[in-house]
C-alpha atoms as a PDB file:
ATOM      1  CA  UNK A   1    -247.231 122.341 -12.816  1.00  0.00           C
ATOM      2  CA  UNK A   2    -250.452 124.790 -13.276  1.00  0.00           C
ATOM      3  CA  UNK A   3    -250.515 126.283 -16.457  1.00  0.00           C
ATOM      4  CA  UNK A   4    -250.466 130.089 -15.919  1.00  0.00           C
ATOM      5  CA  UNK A   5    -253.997 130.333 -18.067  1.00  0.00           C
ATOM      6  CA  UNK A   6    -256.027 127.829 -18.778  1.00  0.00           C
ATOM      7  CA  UNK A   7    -259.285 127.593 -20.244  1.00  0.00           C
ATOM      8  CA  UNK A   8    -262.019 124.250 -20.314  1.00  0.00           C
ATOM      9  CA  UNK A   9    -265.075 123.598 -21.890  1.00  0.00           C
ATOM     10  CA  UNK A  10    -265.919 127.017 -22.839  1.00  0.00           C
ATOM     11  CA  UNK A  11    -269.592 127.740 -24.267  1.00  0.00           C
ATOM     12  CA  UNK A  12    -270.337 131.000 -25.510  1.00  0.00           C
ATOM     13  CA  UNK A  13    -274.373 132.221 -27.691  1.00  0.00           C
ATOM     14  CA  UNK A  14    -274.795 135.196 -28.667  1.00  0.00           C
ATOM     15  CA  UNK A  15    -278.662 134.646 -29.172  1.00  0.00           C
ATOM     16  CA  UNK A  16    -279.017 131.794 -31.795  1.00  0.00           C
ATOM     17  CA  UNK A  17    -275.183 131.805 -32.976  1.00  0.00           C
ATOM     18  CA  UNK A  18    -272.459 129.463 -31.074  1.00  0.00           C
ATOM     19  CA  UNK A  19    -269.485 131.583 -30.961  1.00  0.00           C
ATOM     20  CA  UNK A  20    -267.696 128.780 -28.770  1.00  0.00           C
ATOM     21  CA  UNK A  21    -268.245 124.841 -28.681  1.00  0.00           C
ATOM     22  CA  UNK A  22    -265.921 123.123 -25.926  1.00  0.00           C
ATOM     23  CA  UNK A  23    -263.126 125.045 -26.826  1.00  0.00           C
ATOM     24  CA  UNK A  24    -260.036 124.882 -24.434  1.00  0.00           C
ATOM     25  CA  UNK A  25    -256.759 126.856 -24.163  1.00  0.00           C
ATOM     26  CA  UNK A  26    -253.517 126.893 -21.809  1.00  0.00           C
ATOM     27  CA  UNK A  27    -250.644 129.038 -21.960  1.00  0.00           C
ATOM     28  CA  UNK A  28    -247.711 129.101 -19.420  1.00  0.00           C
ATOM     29  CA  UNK A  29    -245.252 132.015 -18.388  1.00  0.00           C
ATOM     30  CA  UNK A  30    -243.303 133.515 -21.209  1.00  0.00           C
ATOM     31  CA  UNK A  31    -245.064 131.501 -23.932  1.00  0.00           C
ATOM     32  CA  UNK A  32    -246.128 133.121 -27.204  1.00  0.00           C
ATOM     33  CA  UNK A  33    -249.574 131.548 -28.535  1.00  0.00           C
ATOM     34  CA  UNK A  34    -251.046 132.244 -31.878  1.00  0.00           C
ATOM     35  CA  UNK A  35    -254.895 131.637 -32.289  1.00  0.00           C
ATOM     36  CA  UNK A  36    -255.913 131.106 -35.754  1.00  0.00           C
ATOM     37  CA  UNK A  37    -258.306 130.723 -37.679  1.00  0.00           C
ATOM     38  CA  UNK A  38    -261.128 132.517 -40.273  1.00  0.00           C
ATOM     39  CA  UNK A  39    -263.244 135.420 -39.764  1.00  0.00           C
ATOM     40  CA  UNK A  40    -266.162 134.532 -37.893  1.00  0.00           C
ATOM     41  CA  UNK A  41    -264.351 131.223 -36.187  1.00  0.00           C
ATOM     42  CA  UNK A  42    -264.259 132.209 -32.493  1.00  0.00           C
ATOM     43  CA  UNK A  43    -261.131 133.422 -31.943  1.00  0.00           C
ATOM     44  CA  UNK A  44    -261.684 136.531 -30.996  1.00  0.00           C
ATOM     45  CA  UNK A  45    -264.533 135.546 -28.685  1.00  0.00           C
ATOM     46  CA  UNK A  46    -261.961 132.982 -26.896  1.00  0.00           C
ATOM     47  CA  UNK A  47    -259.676 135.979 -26.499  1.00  0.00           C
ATOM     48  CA  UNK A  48    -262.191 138.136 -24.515  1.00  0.00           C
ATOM     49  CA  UNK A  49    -263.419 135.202 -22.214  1.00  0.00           C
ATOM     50  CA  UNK A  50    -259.891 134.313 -21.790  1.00  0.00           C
ATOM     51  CA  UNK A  51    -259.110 137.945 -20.618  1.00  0.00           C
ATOM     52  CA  UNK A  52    -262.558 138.216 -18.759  1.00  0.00           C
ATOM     53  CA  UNK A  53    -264.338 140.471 -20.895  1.00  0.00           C
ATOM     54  CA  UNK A  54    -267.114 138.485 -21.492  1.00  0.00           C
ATOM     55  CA  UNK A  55    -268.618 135.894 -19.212  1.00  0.00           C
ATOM     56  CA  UNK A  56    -268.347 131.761 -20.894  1.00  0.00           C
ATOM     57  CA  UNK A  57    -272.323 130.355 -20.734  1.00  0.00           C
ATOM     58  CA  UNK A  58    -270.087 127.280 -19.854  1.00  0.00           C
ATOM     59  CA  UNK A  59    -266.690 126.270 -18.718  1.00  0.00           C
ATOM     60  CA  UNK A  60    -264.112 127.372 -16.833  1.00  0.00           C
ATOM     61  CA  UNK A  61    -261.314 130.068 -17.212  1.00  0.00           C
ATOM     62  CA  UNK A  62    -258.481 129.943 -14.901  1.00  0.00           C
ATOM     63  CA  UNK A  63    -256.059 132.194 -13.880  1.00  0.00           C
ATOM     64  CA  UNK A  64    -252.893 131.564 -11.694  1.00  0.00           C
ATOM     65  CA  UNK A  65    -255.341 128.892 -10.597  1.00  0.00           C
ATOM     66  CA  UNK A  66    -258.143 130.974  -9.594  1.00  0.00           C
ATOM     67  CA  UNK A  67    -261.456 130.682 -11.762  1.00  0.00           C
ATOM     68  CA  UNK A  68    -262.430 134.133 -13.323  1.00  0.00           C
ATOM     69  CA  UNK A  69    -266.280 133.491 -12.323  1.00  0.00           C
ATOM     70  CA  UNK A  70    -265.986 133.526  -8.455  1.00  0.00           C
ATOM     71  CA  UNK A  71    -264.449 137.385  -8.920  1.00  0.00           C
ATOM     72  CA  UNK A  72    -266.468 140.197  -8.740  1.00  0.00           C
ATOM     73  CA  UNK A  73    -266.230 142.573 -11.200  1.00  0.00           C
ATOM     74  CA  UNK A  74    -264.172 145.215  -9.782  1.00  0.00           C
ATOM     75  CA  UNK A  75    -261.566 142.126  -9.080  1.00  0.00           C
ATOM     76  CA  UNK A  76    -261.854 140.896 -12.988  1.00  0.00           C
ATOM     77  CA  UNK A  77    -261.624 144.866 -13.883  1.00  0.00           C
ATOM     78  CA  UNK A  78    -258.488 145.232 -11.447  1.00  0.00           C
ATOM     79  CA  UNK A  79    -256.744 141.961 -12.869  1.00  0.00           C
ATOM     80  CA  UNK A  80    -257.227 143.616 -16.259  1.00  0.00           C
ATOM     81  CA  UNK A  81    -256.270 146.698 -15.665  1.00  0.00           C
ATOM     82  CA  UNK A  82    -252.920 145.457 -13.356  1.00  0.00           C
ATOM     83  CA  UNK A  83    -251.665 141.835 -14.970  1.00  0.00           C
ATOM     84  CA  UNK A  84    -253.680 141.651 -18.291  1.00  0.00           C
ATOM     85  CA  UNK A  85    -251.816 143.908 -21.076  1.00  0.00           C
ATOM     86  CA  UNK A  86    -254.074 144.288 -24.511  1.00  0.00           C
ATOM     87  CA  UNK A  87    -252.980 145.148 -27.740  1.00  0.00           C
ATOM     88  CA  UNK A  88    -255.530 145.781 -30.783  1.00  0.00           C
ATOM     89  CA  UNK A  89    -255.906 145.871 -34.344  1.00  0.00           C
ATOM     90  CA  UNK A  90    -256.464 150.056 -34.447  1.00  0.00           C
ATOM     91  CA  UNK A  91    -254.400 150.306 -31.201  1.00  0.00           C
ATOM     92  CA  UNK A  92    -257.465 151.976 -29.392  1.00  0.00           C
ATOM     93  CA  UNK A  93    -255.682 155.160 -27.812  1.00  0.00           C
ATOM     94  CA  UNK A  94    -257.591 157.686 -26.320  1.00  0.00           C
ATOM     95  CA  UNK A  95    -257.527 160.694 -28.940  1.00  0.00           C
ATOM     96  CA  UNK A  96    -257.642 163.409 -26.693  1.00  0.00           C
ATOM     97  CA  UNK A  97    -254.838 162.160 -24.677  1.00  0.00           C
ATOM     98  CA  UNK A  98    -251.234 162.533 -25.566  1.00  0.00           C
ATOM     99  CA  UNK A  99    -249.360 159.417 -26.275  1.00  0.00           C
ATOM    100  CA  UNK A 100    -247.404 160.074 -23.090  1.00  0.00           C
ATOM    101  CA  UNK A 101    -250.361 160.175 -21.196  1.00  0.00           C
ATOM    102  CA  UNK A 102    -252.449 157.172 -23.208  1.00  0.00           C
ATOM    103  CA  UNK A 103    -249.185 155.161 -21.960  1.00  0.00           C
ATOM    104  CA  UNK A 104    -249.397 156.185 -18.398  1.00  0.00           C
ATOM    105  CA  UNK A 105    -252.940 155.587 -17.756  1.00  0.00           C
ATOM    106  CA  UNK A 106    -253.312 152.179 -16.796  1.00  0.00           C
ATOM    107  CA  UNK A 107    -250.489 153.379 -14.025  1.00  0.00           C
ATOM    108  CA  UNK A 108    -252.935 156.239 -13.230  1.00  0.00           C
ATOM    109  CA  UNK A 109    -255.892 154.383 -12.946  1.00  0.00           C
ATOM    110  CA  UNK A 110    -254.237 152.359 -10.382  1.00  0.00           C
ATOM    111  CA  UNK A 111    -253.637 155.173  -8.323  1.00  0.00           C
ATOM    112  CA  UNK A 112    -249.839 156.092  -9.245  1.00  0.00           C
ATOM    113  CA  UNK A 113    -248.949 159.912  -8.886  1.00  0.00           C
ATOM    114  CA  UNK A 114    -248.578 161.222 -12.584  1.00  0.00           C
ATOM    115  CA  UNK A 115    -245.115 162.088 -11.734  1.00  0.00           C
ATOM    116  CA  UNK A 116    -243.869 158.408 -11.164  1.00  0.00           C
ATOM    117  CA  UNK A 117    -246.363 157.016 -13.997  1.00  0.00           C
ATOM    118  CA  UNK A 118    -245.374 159.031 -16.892  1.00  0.00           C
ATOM    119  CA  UNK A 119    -241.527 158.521 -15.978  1.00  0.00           C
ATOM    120  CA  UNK A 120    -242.514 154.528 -15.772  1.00  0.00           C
ATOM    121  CA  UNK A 121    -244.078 155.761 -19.218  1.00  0.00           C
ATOM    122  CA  UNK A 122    -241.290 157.526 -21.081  1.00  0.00           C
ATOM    123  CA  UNK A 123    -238.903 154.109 -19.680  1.00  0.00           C
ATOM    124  CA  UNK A 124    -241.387 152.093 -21.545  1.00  0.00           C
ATOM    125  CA  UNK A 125    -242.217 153.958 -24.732  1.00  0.00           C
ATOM    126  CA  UNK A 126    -237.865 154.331 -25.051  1.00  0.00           C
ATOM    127  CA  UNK A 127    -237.688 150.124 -24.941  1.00  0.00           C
ATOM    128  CA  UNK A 128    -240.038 150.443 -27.890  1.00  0.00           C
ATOM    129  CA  UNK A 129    -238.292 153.507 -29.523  1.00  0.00           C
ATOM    130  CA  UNK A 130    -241.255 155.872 -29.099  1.00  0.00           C
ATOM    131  CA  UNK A 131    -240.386 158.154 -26.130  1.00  0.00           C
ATOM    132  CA  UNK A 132    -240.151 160.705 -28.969  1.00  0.00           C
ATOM    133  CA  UNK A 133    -243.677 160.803 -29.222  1.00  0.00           C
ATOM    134  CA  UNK A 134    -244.937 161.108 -26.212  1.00  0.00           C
ATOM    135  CA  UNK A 135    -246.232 164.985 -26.439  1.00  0.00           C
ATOM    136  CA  UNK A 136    -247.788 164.001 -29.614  1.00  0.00           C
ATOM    137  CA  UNK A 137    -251.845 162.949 -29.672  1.00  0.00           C
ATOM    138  CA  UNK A 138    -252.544 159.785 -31.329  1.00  0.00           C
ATOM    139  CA  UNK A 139    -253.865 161.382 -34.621  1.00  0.00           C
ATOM    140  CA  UNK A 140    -250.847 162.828 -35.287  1.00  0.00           C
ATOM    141  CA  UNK A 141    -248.159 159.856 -35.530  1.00  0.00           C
ATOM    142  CA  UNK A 142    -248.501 157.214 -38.582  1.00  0.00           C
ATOM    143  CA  UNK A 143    -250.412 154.078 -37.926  1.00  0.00           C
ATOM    144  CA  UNK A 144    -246.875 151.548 -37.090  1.00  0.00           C
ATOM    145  CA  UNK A 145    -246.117 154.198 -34.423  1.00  0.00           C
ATOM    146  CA  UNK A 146    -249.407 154.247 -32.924  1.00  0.00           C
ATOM    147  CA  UNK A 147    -249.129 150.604 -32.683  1.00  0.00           C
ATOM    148  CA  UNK A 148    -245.513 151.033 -31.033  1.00  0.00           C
ATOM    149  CA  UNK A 149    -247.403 153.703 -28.583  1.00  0.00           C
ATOM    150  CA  UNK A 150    -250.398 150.706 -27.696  1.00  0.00           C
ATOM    151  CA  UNK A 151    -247.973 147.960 -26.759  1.00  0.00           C
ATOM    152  CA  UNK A 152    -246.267 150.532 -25.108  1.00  0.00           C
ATOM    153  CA  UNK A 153    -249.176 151.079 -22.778  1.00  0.00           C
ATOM    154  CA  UNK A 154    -249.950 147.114 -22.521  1.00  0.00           C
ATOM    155  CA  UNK A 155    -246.492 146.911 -21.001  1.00  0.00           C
ATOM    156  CA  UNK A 156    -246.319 149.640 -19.073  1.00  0.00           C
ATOM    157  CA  UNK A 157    -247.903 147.366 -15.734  1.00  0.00           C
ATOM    158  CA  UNK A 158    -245.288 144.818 -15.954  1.00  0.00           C
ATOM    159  CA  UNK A 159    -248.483 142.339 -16.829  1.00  0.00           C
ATOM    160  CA  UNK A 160    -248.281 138.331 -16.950  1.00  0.00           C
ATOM    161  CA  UNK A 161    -250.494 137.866 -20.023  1.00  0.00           C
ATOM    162  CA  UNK A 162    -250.760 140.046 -23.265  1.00  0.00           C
ATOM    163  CA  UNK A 163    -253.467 139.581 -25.538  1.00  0.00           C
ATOM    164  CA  UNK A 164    -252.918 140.759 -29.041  1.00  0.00           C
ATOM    165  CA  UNK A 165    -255.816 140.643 -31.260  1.00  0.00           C
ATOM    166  CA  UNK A 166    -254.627 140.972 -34.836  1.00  0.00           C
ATOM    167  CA  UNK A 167    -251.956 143.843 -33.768  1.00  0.00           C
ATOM    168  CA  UNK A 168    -250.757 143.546 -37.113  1.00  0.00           C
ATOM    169  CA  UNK A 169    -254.280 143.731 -39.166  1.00  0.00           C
ATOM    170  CA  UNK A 170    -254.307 147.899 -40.216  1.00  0.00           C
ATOM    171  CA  UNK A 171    -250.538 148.124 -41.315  1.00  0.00           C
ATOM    172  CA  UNK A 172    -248.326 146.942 -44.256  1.00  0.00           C
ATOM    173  CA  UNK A 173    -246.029 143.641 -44.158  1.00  0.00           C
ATOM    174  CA  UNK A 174    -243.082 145.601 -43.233  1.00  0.00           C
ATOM    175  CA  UNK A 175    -244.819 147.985 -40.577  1.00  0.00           C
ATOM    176  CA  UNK A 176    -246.534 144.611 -39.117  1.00  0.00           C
ATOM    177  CA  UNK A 177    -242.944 142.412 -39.021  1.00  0.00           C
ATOM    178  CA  UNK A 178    -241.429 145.456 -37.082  1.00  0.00           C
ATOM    179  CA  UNK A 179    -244.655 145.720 -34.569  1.00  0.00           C
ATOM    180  CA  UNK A 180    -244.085 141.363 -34.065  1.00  0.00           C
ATOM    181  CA  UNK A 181    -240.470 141.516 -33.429  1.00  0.00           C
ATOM    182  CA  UNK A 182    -241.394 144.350 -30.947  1.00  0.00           C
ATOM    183  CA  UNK A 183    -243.883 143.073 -29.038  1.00  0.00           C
ATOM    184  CA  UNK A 184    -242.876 139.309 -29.074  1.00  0.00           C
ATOM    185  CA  UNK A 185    -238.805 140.642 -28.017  1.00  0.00           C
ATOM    186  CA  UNK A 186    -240.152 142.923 -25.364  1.00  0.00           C
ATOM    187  CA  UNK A 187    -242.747 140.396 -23.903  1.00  0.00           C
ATOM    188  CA  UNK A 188    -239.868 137.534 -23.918  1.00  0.00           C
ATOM    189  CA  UNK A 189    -237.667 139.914 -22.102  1.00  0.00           C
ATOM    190  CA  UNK A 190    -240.328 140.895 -19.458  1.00  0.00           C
ATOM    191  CA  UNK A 191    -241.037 136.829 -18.905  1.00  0.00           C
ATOM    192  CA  UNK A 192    -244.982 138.149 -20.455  1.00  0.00           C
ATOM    193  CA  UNK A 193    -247.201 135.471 -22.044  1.00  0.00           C
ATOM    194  CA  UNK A 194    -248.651 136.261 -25.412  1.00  0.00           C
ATOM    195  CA  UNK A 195    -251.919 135.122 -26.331  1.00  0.00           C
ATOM    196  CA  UNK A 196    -251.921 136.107 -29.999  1.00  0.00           C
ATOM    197  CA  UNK A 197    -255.313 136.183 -32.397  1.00  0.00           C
ATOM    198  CA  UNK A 198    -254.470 136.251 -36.169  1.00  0.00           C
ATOM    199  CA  UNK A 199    -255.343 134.841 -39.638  1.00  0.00           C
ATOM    200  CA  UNK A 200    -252.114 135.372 -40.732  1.00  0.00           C
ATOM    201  CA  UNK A 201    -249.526 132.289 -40.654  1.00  0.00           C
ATOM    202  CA  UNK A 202    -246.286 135.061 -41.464  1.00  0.00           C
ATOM    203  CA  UNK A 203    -247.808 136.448 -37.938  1.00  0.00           C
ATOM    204  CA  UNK A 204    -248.272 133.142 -36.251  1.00  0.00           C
ATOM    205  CA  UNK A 205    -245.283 132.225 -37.590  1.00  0.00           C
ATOM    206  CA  UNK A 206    -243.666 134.361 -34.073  1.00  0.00           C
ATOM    207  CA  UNK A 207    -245.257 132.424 -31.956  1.00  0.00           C
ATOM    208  CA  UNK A 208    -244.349 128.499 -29.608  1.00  0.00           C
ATOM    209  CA  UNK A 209    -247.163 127.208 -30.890  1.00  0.00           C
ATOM    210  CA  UNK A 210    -250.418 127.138 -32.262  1.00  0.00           C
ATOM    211  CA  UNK A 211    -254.307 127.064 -31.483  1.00  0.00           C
ATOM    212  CA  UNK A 212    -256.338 126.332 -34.752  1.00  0.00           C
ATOM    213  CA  UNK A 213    -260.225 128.106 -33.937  1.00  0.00           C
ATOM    214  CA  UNK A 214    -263.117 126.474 -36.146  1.00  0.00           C
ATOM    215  CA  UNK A 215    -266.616 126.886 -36.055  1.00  0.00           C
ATOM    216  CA  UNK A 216    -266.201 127.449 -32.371  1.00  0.00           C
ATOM    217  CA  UNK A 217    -263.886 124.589 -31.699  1.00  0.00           C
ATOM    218  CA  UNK A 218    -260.441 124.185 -30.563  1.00  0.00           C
ATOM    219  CA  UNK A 219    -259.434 121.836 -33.053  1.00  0.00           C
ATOM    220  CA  UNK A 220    -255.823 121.181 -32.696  1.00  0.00           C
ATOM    221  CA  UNK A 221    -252.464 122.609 -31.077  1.00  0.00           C
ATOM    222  CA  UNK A 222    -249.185 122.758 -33.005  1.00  0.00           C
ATOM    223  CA  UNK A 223    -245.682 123.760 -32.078  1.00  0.00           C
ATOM    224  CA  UNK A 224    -244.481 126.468 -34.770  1.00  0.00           C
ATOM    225  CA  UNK A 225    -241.344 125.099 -36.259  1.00  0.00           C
END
């Protein structure tokens, strides 16, 4: 059986530094993943070849079978936009938007009628217990509701894969427990995978397993026990 995401020999320079060495990944439907490793490792740069941000110097990153480098980029930007979900560490909402309408957008920039998004919206912000807020612009709810609002919107397509990049990193313990149970309960109940970046084991500690990150390299994989 394919794994749903799978990465191989990826190579990635960013002029004289070697951000990744041979580094591979899988993940399969539903599975929670937790990247680790320090500041600086390459964890963050697997994450955004993973998710086709950036283009691997080397390697391969498949999808569902397919290998990210034979799209073009409006296919990579549509698989994105429709079956990737992202979370980040400062939640990256637009500010001018309200948190209604950050939620809606990836459902608008697919073409859905603002009528039909923002109700898909306000179903998806109540699962996470933030339909409250949705008049309200992002600079005006606390920083654990903000984060509520951003996985709102990374859910909001019904996507395969979810990549959290330390979604925990700008709150407190108990803000950053709440956001994990969230995100990891309502990505289990859609049947999402979770490709999680962290330094922090109590983080990790949500996930199946584990993807250690180190000076580039994919050094070993763990089941969480």
């Amino acid at each position: 059986m394919t794994s749903l995401l799978t990465a191989a020999a990826l190579h990635k320079s960013f002029g004289p530094t070697e951000a990744l060495i041979d580094a591979s990944f899988e993940i399969d439907g539903g599975e929670v993943v937790a990247v680790m490793g320090p500041s600086g490792s390459g964890k963050s740069t697997l994450l955004h070849c993973l998710a086709g941000i950036v283009r691997p110097d080397g390697g391969s990153v498949l999808y569902q079978g397919k290998d990210l480098a034979d799209l073009s980029d409006a296919e990579r930007t549509a698989l994105r936009r429709d079956e990737f979900g992202f979370v980040f560490q400062f939640g990256q909402l637009v500010p001018e938007l309200s948190c209604l309408e950050n939620v809606a957008l990836p459902l608008r920039l697919a073409g859905m009628r603002r009528r039909k998004a923002e109700a898909i919206a306000t179903e998806t912000m109540a699962r996470l217990e933030v339909d409250a807020l949705g008049p309200k612009r992002p600079g005006e709810v606390s920083g654990g509701q903000g984060q509520r609002v951003a996985i709102a919107r990374a859910l909001v397509t019904g996507p395969k894969v979810i990549f959290a990049d330390e979604p925990t990193g700008a709150l407190d313990s108990l803000n950053g427990e709440r956001i994990m149970r969230l995100l990891v309960g309502a990505a289990k109940d859609s049947g999402a995978a979770v490709v999680l970046v962290t330094h922090e084991a109590r983080v990790a500690a949500y996930s199946d397993r584990e993807v250690v990150v180190r000076d580039g390299k994919t050094r070993q994989q763990v089941a969480v026990a």
